[in-house]
Protein backbone atom coordinates (compact mmCIF):
# COMPACT_ATOMS: atom_id res chain seq x y z
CA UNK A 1 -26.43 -21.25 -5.54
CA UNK A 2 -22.77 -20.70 -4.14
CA UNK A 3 -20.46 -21.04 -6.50
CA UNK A 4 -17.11 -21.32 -3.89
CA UNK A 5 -18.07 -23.48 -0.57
CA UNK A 6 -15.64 -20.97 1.22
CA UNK A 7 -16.46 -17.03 2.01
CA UNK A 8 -14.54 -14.58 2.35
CA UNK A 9 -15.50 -13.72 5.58
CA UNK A 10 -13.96 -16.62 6.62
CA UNK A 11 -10.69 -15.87 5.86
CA UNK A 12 -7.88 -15.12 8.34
CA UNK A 13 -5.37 -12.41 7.08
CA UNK A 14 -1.49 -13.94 7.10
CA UNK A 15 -0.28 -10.77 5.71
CA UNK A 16 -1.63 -6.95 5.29
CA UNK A 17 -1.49 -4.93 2.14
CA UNK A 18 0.93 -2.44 4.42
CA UNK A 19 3.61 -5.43 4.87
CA UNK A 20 3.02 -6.74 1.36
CA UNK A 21 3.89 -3.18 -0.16
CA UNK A 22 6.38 -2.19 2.65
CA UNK A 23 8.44 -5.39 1.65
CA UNK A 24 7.91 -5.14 -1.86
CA UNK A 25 9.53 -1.48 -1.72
CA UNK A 26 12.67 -4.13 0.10
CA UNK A 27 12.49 -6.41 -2.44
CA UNK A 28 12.75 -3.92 -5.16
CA UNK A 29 15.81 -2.43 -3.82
CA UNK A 30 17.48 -5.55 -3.94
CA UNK A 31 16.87 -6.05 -7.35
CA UNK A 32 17.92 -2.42 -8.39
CA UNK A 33 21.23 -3.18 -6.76
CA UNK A 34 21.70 -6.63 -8.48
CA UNK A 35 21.07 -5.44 -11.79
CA UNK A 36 22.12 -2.23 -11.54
CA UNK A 37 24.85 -2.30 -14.38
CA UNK A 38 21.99 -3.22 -16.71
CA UNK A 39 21.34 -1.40 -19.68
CA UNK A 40 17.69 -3.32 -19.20
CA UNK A 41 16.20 -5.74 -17.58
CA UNK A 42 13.37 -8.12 -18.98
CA UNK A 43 10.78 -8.97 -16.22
CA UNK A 44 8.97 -12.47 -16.61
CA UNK A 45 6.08 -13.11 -14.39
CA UNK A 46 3.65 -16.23 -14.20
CA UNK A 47 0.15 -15.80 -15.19
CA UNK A 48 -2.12 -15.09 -13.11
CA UNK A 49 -0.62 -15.50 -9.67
CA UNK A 50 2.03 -12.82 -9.55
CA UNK A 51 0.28 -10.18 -11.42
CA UNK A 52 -0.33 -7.99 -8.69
CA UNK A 53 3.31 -8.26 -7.08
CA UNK A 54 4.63 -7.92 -10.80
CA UNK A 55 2.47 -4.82 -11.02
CA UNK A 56 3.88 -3.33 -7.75
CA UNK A 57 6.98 -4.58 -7.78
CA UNK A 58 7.90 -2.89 -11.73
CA UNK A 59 7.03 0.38 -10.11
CA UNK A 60 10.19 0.46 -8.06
CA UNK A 61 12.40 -0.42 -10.45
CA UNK A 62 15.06 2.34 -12.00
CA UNK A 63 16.32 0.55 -15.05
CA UNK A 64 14.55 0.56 -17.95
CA UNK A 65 12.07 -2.82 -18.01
CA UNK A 66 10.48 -4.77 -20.65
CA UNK A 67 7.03 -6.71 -19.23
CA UNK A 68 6.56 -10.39 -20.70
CA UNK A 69 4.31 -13.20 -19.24
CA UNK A 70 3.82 -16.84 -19.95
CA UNK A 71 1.05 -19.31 -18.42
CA UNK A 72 1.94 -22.39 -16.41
CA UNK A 73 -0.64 -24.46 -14.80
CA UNK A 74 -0.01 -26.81 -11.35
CA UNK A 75 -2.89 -26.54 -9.23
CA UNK A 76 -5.89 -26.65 -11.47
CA UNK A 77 -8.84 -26.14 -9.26
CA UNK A 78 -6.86 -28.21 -6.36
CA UNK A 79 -5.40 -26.30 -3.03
CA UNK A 80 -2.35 -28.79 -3.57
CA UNK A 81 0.59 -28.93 -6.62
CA UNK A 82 -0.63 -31.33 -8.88
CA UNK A 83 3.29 -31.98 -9.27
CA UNK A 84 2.88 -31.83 -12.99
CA UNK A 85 3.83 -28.71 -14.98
CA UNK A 86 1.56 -27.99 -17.76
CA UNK A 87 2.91 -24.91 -19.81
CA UNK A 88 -0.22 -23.33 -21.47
CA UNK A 89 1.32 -20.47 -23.16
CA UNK A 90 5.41 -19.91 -23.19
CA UNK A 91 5.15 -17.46 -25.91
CA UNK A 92 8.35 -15.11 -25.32
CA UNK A 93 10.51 -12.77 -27.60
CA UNK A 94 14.16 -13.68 -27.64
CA UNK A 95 16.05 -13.21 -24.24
CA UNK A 96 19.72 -13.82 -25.47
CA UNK A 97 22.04 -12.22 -23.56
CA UNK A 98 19.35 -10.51 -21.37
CA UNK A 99 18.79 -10.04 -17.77
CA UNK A 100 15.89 -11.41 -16.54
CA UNK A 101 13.98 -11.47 -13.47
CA UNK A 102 11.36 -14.49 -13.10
CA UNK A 103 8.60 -13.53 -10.85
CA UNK A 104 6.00 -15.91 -9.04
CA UNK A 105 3.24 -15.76 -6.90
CA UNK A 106 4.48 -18.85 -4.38
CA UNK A 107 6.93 -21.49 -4.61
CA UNK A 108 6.39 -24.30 -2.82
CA UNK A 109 7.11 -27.36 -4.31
CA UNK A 110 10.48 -26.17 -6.35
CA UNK A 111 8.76 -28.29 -9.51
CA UNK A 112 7.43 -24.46 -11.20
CA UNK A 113 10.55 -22.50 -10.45
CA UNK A 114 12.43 -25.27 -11.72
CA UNK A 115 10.87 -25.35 -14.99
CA UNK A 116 10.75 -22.25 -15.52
CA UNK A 117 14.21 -20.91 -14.67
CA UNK A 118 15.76 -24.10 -16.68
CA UNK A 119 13.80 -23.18 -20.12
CA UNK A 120 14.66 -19.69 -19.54
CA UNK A 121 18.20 -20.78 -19.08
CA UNK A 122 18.26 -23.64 -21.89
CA UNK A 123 15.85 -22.07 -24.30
CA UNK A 124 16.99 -18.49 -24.01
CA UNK A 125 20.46 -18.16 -23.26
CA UNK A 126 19.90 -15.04 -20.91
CA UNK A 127 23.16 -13.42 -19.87
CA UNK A 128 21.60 -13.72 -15.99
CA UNK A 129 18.54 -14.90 -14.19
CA UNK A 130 17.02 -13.74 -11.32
CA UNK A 131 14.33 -15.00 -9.06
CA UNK A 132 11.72 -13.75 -6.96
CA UNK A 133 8.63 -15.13 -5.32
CA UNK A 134 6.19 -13.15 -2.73
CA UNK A 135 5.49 -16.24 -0.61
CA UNK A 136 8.33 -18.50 -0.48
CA UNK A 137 6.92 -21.86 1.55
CA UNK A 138 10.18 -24.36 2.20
CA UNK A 139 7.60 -27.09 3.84
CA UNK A 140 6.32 -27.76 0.44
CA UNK A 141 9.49 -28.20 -1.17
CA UNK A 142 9.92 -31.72 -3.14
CA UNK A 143 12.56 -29.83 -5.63
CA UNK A 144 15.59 -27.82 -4.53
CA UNK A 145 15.29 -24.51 -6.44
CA UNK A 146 17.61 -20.97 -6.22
CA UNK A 147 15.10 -18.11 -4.73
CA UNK A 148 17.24 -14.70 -4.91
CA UNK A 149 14.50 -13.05 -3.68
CA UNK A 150 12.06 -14.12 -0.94
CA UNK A 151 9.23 -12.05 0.18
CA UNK A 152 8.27 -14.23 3.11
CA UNK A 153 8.19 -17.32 4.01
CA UNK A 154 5.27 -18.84 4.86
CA UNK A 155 3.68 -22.09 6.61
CA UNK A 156 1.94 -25.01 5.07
CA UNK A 157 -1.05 -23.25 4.75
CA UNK A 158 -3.10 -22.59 1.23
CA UNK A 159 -3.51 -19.27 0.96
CA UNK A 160 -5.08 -17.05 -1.12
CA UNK A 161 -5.59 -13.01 -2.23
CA UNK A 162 -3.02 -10.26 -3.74
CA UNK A 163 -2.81 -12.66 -7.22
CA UNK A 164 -3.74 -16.61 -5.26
CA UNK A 165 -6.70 -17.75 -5.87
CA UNK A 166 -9.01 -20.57 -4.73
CA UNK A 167 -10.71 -21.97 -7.95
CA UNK A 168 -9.79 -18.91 -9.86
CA UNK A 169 -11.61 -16.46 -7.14
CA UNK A 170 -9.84 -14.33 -4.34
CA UNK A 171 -7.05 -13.15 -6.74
CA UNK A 172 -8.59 -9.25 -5.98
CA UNK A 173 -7.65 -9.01 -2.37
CA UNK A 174 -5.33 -6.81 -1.53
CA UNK A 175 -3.88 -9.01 1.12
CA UNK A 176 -2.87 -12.34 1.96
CA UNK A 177 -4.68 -14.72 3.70
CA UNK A 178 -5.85 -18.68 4.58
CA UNK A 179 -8.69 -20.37 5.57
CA UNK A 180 -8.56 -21.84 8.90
CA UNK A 181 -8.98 -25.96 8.91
């Protein structure tokens, strides 16, 4: 018995493992400038979605970086924003005064990175925050939200690998890619 009624031989790749790491390596040079007077920077990622650009992305970083992650739910099982935010774990030591760079998987609707960057902001009193997403998709958007960092932007398509998932599977691939309608 199947347990997914897609394969992954039907996907269609959107984006390689050599762009995704080539613009990572970008992205992370960005970021080094930004926050380059910082004594350290406190990097916040989004459970499980940006995992594996978190992963990649600390590794290119100079400054000294302290790893935190909280769980936010949108999607559920659905390829579509439910457009309710249900924080499932915000569990975070005090940011006061820190830098911090948020990091996500996609933003699409704006309702996530909105959330997120105001209870950082409201909750934590960091001295700055940064954002940046892999997959940026501007289509979606219902909420207007700051990116500082954009990876690429993509179409209205659901996509999944390199940390996405469809019903929690497809997270492993070390690429990006959709299934065609």
């Amino acid at each position: 018995m199947a347990i997914l009624d897609r394969t992954q031989d039907q996907l269609v790749t959107l984006l390689t493992e050599e762009q995704i790491q080539q613009r990572i390596k970008e992205l992370a040079e960005k970021i080094n400038n930004e926050f380059a007077d910082s004594q350290e920077l406190t990097v916040v990622g989004v459970l499980c979605g940006s995992i594996l650009f978190l992963s990649d992305l600390v590794k290119h970083l100079k400054m000294p970086v302290q790893l935190e992650f909280i769980r936010l739910s949108s999607y559920g099982n659905e390829q579509s924003s439910s457009g309710k935010i249900k924080p499932v774990d915000l569990t975070l030591p005090s940011l006061e005064g820190k830098d911090v760079l948020l990091v996500e998987d996609i933003v699409d609707t704006g309702l996530t990175a909105t959330f997120l960057f105001d209870y950082i902001k409201i909750q934590h009193k960091a001295r700055k925050i940064k954002f940046v997403t892999l997959l940026n998709k501007l289509c979606s958007r219902v909420k207007p939200v700051q990116v500082d960092f954009i990876g690429f932007e993509i179409d209205d398509k659901f996509v999944v690998g390199y940390g996405l998932d469809y019903k929690g599977f497809y997270r492993n691939l070390p690429y990006v890619g959709y299934f065609p309608l």
